[in-house]
C-alpha atoms as a PDB file:
ATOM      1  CA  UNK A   1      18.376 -52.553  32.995  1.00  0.00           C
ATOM      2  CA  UNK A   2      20.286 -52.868  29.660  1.00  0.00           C
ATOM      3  CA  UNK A   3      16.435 -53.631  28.069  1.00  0.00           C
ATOM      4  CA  UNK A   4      14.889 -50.686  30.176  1.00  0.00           C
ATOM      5  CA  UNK A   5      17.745 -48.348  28.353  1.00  0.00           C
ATOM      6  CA  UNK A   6      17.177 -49.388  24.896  1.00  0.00           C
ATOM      7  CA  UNK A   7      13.267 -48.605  25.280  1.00  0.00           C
ATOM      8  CA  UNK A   8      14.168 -45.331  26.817  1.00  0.00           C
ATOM      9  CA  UNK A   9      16.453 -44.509  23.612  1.00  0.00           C
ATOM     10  CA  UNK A  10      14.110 -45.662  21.443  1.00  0.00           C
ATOM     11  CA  UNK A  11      10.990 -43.634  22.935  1.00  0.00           C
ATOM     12  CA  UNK A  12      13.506 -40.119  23.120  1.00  0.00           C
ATOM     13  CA  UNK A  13      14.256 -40.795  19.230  1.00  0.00           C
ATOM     14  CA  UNK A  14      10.222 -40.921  18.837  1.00  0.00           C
ATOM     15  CA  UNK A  15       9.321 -38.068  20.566  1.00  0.00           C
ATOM     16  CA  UNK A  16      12.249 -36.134  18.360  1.00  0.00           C
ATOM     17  CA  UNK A  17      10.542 -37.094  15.226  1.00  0.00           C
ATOM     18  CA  UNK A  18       7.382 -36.555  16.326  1.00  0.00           C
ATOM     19  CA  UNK A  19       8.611 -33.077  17.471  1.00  0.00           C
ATOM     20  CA  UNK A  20      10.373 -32.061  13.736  1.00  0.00           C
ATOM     21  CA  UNK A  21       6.954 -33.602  11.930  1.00  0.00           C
ATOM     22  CA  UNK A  22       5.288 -30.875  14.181  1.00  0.00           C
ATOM     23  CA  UNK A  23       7.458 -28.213  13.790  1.00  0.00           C
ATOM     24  CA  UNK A  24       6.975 -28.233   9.690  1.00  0.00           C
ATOM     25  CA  UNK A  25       3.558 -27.131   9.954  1.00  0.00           C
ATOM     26  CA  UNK A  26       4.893 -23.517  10.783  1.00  0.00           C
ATOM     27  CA  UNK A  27       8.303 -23.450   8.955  1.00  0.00           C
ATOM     28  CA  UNK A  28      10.637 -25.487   6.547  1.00  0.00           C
ATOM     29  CA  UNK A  29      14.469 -25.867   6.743  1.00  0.00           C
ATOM     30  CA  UNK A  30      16.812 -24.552   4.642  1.00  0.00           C
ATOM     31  CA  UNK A  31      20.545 -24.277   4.362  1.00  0.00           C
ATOM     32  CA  UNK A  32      20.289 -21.184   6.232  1.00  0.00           C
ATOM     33  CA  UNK A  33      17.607 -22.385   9.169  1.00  0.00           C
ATOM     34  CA  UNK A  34      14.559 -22.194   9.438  1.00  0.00           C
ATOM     35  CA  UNK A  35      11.856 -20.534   7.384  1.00  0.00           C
ATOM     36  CA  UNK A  36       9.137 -18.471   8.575  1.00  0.00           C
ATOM     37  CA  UNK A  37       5.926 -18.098   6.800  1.00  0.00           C
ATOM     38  CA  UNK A  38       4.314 -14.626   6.695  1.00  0.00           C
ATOM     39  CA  UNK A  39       0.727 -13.505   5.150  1.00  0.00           C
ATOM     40  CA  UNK A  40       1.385 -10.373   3.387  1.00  0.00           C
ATOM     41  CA  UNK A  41      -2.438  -9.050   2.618  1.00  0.00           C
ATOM     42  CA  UNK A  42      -2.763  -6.284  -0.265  1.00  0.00           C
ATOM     43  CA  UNK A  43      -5.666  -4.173  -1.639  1.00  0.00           C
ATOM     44  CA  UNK A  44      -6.948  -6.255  -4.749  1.00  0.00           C
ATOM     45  CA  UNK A  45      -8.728  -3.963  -6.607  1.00  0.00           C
ATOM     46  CA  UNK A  46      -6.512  -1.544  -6.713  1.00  0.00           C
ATOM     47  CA  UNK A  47      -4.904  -1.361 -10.156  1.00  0.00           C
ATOM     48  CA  UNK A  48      -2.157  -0.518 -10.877  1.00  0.00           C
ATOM     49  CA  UNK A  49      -0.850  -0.101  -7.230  1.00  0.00           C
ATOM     50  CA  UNK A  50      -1.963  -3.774  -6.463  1.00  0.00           C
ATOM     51  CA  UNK A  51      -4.664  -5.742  -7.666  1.00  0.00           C
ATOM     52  CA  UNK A  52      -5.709  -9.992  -8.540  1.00  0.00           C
ATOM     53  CA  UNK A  53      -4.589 -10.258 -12.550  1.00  0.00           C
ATOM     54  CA  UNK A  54      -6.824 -12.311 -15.247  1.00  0.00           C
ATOM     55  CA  UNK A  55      -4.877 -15.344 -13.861  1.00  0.00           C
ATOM     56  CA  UNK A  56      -5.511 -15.695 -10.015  1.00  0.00           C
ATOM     57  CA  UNK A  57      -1.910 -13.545  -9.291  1.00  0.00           C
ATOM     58  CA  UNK A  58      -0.901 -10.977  -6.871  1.00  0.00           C
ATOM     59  CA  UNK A  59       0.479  -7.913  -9.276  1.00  0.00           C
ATOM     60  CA  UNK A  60       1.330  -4.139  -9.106  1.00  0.00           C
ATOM     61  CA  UNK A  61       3.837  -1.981  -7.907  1.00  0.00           C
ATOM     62  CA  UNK A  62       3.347  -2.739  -4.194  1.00  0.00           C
ATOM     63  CA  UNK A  63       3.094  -6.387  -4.596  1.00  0.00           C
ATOM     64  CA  UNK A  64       6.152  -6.593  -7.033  1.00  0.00           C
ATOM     65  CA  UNK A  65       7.953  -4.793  -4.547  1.00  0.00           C
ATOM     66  CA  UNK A  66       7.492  -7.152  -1.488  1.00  0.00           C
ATOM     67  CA  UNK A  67       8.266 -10.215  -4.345  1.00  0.00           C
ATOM     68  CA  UNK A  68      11.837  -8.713  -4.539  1.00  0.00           C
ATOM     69  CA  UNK A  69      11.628  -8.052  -0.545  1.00  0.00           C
ATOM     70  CA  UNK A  70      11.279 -11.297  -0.649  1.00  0.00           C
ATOM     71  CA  UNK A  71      13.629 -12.694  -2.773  1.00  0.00           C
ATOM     72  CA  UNK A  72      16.820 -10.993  -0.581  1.00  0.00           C
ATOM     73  CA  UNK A  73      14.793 -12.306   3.125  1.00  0.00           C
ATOM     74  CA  UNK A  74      15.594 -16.101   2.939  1.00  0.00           C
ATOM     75  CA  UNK A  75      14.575 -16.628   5.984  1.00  0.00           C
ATOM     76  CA  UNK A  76      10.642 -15.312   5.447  1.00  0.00           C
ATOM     77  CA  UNK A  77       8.326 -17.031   2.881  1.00  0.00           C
ATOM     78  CA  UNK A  78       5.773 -14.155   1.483  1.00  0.00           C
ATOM     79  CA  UNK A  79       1.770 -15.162   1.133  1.00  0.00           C
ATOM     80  CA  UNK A  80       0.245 -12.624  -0.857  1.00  0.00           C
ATOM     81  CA  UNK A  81      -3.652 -12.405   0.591  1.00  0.00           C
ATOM     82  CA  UNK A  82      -5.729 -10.591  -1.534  1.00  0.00           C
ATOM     83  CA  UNK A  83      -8.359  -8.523   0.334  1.00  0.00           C
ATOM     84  CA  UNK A  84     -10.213  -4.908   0.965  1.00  0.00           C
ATOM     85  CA  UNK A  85      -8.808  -2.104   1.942  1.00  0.00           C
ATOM     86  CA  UNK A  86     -10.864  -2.000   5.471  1.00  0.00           C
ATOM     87  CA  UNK A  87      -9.831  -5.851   6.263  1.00  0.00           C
ATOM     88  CA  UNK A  88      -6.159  -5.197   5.416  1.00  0.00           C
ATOM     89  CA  UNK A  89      -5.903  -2.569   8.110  1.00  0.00           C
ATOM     90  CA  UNK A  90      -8.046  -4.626  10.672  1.00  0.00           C
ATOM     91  CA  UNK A  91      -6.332  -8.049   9.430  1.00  0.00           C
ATOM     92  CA  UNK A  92      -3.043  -6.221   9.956  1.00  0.00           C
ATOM     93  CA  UNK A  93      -3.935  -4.455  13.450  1.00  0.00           C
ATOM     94  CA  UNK A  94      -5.288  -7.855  14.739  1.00  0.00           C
ATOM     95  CA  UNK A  95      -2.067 -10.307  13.483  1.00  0.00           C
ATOM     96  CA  UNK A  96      -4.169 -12.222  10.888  1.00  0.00           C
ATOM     97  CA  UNK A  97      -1.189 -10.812   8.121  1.00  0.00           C
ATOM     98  CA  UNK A  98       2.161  -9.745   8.989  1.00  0.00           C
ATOM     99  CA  UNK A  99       1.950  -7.130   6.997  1.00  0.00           C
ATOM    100  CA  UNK A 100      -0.221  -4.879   4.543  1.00  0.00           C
ATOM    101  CA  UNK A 101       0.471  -3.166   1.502  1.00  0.00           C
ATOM    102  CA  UNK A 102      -2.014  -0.562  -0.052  1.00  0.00           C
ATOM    103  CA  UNK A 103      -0.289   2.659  -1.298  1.00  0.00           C
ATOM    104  CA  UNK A 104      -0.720   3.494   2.490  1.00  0.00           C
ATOM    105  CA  UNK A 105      -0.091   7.012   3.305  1.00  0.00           C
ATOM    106  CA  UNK A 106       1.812   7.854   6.874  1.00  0.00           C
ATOM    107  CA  UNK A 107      -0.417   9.065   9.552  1.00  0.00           C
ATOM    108  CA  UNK A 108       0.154   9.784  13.427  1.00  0.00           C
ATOM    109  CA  UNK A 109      -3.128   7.674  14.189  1.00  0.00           C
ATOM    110  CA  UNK A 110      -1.428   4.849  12.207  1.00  0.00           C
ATOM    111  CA  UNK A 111       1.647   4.934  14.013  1.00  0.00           C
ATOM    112  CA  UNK A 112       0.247   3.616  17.401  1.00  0.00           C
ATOM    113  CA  UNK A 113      -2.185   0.684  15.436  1.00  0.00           C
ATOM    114  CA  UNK A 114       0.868  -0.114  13.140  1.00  0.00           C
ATOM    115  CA  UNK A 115       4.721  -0.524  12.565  1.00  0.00           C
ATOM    116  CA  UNK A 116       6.201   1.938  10.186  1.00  0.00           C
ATOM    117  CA  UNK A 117       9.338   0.254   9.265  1.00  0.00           C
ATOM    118  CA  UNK A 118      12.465   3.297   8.455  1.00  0.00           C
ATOM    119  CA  UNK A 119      12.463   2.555   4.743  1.00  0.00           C
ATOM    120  CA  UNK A 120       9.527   3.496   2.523  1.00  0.00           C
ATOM    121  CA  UNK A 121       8.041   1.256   0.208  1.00  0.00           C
ATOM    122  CA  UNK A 122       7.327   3.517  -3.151  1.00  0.00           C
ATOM    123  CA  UNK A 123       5.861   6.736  -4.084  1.00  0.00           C
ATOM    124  CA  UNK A 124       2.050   8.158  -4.977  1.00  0.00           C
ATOM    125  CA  UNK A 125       1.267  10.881  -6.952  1.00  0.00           C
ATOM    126  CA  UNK A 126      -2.375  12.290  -5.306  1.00  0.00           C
ATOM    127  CA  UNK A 127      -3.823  15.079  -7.144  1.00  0.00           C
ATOM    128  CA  UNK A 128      -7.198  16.492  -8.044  1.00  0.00           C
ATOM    129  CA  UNK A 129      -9.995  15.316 -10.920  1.00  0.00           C
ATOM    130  CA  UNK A 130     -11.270  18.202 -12.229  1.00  0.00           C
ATOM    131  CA  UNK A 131     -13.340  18.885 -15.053  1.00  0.00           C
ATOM    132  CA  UNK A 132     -11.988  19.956 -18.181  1.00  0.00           C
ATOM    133  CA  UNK A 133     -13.234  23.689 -17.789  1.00  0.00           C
ATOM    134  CA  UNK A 134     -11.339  23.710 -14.552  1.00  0.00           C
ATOM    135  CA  UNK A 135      -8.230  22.480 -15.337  1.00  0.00           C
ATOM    136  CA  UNK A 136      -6.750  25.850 -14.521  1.00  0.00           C
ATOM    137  CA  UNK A 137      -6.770  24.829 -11.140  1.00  0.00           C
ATOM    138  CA  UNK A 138      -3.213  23.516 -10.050  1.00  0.00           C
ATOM    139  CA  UNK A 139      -2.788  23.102  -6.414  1.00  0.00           C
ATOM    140  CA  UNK A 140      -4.803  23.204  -3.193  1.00  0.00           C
ATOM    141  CA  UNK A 141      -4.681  26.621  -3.116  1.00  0.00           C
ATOM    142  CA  UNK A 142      -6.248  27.412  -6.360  1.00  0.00           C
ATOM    143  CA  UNK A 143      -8.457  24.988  -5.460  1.00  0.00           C
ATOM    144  CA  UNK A 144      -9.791  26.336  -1.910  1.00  0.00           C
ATOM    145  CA  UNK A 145      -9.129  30.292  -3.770  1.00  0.00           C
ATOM    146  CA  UNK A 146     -11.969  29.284  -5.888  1.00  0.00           C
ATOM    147  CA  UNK A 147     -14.311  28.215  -3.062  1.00  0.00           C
ATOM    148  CA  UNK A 148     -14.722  24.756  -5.334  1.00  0.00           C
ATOM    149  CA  UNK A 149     -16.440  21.645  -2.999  1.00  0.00           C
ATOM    150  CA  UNK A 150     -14.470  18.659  -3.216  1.00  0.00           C
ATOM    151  CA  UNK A 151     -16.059  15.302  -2.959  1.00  0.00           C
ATOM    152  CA  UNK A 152     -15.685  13.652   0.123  1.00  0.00           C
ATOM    153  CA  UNK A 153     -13.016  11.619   1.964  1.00  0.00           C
ATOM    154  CA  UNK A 154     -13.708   8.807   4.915  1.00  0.00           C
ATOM    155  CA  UNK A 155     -11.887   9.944   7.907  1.00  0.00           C
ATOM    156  CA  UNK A 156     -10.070   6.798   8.429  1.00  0.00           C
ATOM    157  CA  UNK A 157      -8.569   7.610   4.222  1.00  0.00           C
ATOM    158  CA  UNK A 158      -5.124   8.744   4.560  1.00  0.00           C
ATOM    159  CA  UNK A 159      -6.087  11.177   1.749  1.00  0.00           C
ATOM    160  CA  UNK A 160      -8.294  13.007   4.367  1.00  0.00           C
ATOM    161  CA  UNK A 161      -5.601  13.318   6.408  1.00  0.00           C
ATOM    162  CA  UNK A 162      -3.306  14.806   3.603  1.00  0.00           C
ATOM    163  CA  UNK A 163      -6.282  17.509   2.919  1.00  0.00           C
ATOM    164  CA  UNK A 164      -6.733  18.275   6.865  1.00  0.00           C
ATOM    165  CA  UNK A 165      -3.049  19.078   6.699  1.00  0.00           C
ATOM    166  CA  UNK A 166      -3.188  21.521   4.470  1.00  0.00           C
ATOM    167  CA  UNK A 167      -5.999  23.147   6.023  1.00  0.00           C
ATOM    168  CA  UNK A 168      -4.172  23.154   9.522  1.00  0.00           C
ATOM    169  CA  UNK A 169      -0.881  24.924   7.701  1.00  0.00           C
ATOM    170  CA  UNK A 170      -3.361  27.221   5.619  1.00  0.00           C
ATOM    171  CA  UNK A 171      -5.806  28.317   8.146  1.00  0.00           C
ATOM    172  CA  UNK A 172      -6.906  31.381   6.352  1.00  0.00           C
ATOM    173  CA  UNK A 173      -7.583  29.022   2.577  1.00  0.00           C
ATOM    174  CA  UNK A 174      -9.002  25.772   3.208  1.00  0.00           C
ATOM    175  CA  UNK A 175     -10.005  23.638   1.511  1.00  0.00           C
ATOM    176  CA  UNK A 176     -14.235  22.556   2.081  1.00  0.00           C
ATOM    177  CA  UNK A 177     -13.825  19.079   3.752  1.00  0.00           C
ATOM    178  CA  UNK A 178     -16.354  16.800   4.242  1.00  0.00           C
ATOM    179  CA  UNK A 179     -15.936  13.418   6.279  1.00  0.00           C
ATOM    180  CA  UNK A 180     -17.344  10.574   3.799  1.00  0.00           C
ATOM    181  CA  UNK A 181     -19.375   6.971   5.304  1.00  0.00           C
ATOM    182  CA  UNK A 182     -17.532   5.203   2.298  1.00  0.00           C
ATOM    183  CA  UNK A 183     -13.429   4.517   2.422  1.00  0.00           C
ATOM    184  CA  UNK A 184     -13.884   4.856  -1.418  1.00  0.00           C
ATOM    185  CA  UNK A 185     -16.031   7.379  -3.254  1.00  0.00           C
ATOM    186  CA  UNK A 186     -16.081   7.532  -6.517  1.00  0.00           C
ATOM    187  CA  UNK A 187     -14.823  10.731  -7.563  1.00  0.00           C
ATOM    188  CA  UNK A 188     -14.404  10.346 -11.093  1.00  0.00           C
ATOM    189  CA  UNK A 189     -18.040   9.561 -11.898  1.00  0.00           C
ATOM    190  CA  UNK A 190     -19.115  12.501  -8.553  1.00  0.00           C
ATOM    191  CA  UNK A 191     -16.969  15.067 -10.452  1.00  0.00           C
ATOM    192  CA  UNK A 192     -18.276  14.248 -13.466  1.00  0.00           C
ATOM    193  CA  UNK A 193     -21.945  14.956 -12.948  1.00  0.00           C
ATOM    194  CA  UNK A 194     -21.413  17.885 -10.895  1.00  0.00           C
ATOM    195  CA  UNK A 195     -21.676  16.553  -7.672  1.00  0.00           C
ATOM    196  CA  UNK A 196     -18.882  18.567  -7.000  1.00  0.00           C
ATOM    197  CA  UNK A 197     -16.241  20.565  -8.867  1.00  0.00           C
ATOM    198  CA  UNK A 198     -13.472  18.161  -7.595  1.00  0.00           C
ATOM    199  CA  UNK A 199     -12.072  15.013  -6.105  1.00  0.00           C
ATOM    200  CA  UNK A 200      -8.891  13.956  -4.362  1.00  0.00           C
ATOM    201  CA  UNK A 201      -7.207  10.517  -6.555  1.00  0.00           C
ATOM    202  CA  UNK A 202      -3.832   9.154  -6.976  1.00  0.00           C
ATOM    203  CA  UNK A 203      -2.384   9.351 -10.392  1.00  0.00           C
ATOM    204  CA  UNK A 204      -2.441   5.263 -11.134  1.00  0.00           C
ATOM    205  CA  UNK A 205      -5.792   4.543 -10.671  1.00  0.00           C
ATOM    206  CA  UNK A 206      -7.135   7.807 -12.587  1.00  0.00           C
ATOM    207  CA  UNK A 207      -4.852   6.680 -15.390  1.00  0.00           C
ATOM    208  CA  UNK A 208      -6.661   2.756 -15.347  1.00  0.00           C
ATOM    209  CA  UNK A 209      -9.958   4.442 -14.916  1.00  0.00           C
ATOM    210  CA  UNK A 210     -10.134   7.131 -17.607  1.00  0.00           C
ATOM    211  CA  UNK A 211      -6.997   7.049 -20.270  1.00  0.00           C
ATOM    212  CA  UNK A 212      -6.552   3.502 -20.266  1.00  0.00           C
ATOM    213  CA  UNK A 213      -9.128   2.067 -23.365  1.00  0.00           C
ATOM    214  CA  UNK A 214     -10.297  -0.626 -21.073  1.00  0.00           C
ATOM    215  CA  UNK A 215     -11.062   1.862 -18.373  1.00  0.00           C
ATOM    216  CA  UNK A 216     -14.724   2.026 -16.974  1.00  0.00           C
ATOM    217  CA  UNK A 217     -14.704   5.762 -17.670  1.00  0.00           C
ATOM    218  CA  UNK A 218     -12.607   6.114 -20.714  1.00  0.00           C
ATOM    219  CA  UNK A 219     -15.346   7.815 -22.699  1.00  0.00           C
ATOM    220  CA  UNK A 220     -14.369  10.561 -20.188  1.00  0.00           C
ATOM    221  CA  UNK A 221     -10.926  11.279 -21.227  1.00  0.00           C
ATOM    222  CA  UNK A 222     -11.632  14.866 -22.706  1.00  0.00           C
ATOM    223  CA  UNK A 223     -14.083  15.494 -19.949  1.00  0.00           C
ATOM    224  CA  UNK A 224     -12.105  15.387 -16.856  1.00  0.00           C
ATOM    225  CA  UNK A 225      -8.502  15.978 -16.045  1.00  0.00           C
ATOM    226  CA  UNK A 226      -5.934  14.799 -13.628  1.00  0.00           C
ATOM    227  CA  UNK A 227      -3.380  17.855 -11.760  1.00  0.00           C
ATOM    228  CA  UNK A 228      -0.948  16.337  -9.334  1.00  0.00           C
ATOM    229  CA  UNK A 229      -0.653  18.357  -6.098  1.00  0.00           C
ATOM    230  CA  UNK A 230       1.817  16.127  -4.782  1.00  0.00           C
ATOM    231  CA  UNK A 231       4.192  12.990  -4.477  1.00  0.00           C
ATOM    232  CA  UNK A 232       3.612  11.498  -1.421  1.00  0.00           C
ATOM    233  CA  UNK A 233       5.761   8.556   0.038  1.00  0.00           C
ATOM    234  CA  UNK A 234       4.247   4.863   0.730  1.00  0.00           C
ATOM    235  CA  UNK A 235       4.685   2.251   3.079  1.00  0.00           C
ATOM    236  CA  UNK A 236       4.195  -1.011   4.307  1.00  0.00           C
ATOM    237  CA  UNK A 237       2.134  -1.506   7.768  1.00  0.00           C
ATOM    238  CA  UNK A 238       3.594  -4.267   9.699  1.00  0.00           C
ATOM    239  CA  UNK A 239       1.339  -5.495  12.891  1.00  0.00           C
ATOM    240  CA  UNK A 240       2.894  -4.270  16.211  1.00  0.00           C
ATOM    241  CA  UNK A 241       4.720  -7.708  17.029  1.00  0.00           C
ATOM    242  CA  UNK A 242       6.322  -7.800  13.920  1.00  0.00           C
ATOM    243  CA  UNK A 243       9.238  -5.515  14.395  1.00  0.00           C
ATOM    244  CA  UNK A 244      11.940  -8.264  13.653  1.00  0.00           C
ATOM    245  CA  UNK A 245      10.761  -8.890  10.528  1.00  0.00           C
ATOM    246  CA  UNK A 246       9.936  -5.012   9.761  1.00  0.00           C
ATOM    247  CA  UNK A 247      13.698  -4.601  10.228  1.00  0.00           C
ATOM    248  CA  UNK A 248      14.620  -7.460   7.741  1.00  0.00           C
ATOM    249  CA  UNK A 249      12.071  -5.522   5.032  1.00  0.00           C
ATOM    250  CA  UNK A 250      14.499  -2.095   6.152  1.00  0.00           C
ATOM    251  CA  UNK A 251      17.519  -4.068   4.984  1.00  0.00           C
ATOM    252  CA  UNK A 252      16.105  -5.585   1.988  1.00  0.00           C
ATOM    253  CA  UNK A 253      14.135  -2.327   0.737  1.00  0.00           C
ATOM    254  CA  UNK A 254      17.160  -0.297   1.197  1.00  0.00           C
ATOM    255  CA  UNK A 255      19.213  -2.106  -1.414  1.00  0.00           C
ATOM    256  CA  UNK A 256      16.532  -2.609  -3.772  1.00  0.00           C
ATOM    257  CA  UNK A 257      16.266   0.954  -3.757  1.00  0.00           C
ATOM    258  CA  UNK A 258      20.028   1.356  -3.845  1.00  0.00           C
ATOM    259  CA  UNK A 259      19.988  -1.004  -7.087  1.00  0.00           C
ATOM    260  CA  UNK A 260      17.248   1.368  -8.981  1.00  0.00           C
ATOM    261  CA  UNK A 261      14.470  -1.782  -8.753  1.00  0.00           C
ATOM    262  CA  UNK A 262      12.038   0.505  -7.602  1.00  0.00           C
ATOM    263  CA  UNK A 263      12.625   3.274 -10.163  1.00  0.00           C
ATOM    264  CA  UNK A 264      12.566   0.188 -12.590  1.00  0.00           C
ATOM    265  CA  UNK A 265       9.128  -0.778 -11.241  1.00  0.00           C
ATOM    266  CA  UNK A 266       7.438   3.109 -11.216  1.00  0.00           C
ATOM    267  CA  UNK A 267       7.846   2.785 -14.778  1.00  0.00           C
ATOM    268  CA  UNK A 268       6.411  -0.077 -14.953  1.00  0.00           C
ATOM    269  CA  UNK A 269       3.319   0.234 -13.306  1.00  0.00           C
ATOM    270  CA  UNK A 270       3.114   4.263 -13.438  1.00  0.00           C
ATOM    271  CA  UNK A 271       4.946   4.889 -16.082  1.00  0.00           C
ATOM    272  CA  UNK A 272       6.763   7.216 -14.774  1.00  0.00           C
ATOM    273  CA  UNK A 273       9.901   7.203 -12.575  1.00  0.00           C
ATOM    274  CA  UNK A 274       8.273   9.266  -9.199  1.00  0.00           C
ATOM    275  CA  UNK A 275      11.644   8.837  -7.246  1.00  0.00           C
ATOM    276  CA  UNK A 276      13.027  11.254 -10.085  1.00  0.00           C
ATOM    277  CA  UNK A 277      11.506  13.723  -7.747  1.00  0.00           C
ATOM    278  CA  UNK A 278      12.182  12.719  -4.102  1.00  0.00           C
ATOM    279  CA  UNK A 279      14.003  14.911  -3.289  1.00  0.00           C
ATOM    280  CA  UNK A 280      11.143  17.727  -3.610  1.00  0.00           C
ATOM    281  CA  UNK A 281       8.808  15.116  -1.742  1.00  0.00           C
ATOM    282  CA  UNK A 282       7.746  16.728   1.595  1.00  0.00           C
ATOM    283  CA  UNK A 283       5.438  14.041   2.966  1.00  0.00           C
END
């Protein structure tokens, strides 16, 4: 019996090890627990909101963001997953990543394909490319007053749903929408050879495009011209099961905002401090 024991004993202690060798594959200890590992995809071509540097890393406002998420969540470990646009929202949606981050507007259809955590990640400016003879043209309104065509927007862009919006609350001068096949058109380069008098873009990307030197379209720069229309708030998408960890981000996001880190990093990667203006920021 005594020898029947000490083989028992010894085969539980096996199976124990056995059991924490298995358990690492998913998370690590720490002096606080256990740590989970989450996939946290992002649009990487999508400078200066997020994008893949010249050195293989994860950058840009939205990605610098979730770093200093991050940093105050010791119980997650972040894996940035550089992707499209289109896979991040089907990646998210299906539980490949945890969680998505690409400047992503709020939409009703989102809400039932998506968490929207309480705290918002950053802000956008959206506004209109216009040529320079146009640049008169301010808002939506002036916009739809002047019967101008506007390129188009894939139904499934946020952007369309911030133009449909307007149309719905301004029934009598809308604005000519067109559903695009594309997510991205490229409005720059469509406004620019008359295509159409104007396009729907958010401020970073216009900035990278045309002002910046290395920009594709920088020989543009006193052709066409940016007018911001509004500053729109951004989130995070979190798939549906993930609404313990969405509630960690809350906590986390809340003080970074609370400590100015996110008006640090709008100047960084805008250059310009948007949450100067929340409080005018409808959306």
């Amino acid at each position: 019996m005594k020898k029947y024991f000490k083989l028992a004993a010894v085969g539980l202690a096996s199976i124990t090890i056995l059991a924490a060798c298995g358990s690492g594959e998913t998370s690590t200890s720490s002096e606080g627990g256990d740590v989970r590992k989450v996939k946290v995809a992002y649009d990487m071509a999508s400078k200066p909101i997020s994008w893949l540097d010249d050195k293989g890393n994860a950058t840009g406002y939205d990605v610098e963001v979730m770093k200093l998420v991050d940093e105050l969540l010791p119980e997650y470990e972040f894996e940035y997953v550089g992707t499209t646009s289109d896979d991040l929202l089907i990646g998210v949606e299906q539980g490949k990543f945890q969680v998505g981050v690409k400047n992503a507007f709020w939409t009703e259809e989102r809400t039932e394909k998506f968490i929207y955590p309480k705290e918002f990640l950053g802000l956008s400016s959206a506004g209109l490319v216009l040529k320079k003879e146009n640049e008169h043209i301010k808002s939506l309104e002036d916009f739809a007053s002047a019967g101008f065509s506007l390129a188009p927007i894939a139904a499934n862009n946020a952007q369309y749903t911030v133009i449909d919006e307007y149309n719905k609350a301004n029934p009598d001068n809308p604005v000519k929408l067109d559903a695009g096949d594309a997510f991205t058109v490229d409005v720059v380069q469509w406004v620019n050879e008359g295509r159409v008098d104007g396009g729907v873009i958010i401020e970073g990307p216009f900035q990278k495009q045309v002002l910046d030197e290395a920009g594709p379209y920088y020989n543009l720069k006193d052709e066409v011209v940016y007018n911001e229309f509004a500053v729109i708030k951004t989130w995070p998408l979190f798939n549906k099961k993930e609404q313990e960890f969405a509630d960690a981000y809350d906590k986390a996001i809340k003080k970074l905002q609370e400590d100015k880190k996110t008006n640090e990093l709008s100047n960084e990667f805008y250059g310009r401090d948007l949450f100067e203006v929340l409080d005018k920021v409808e959306r």
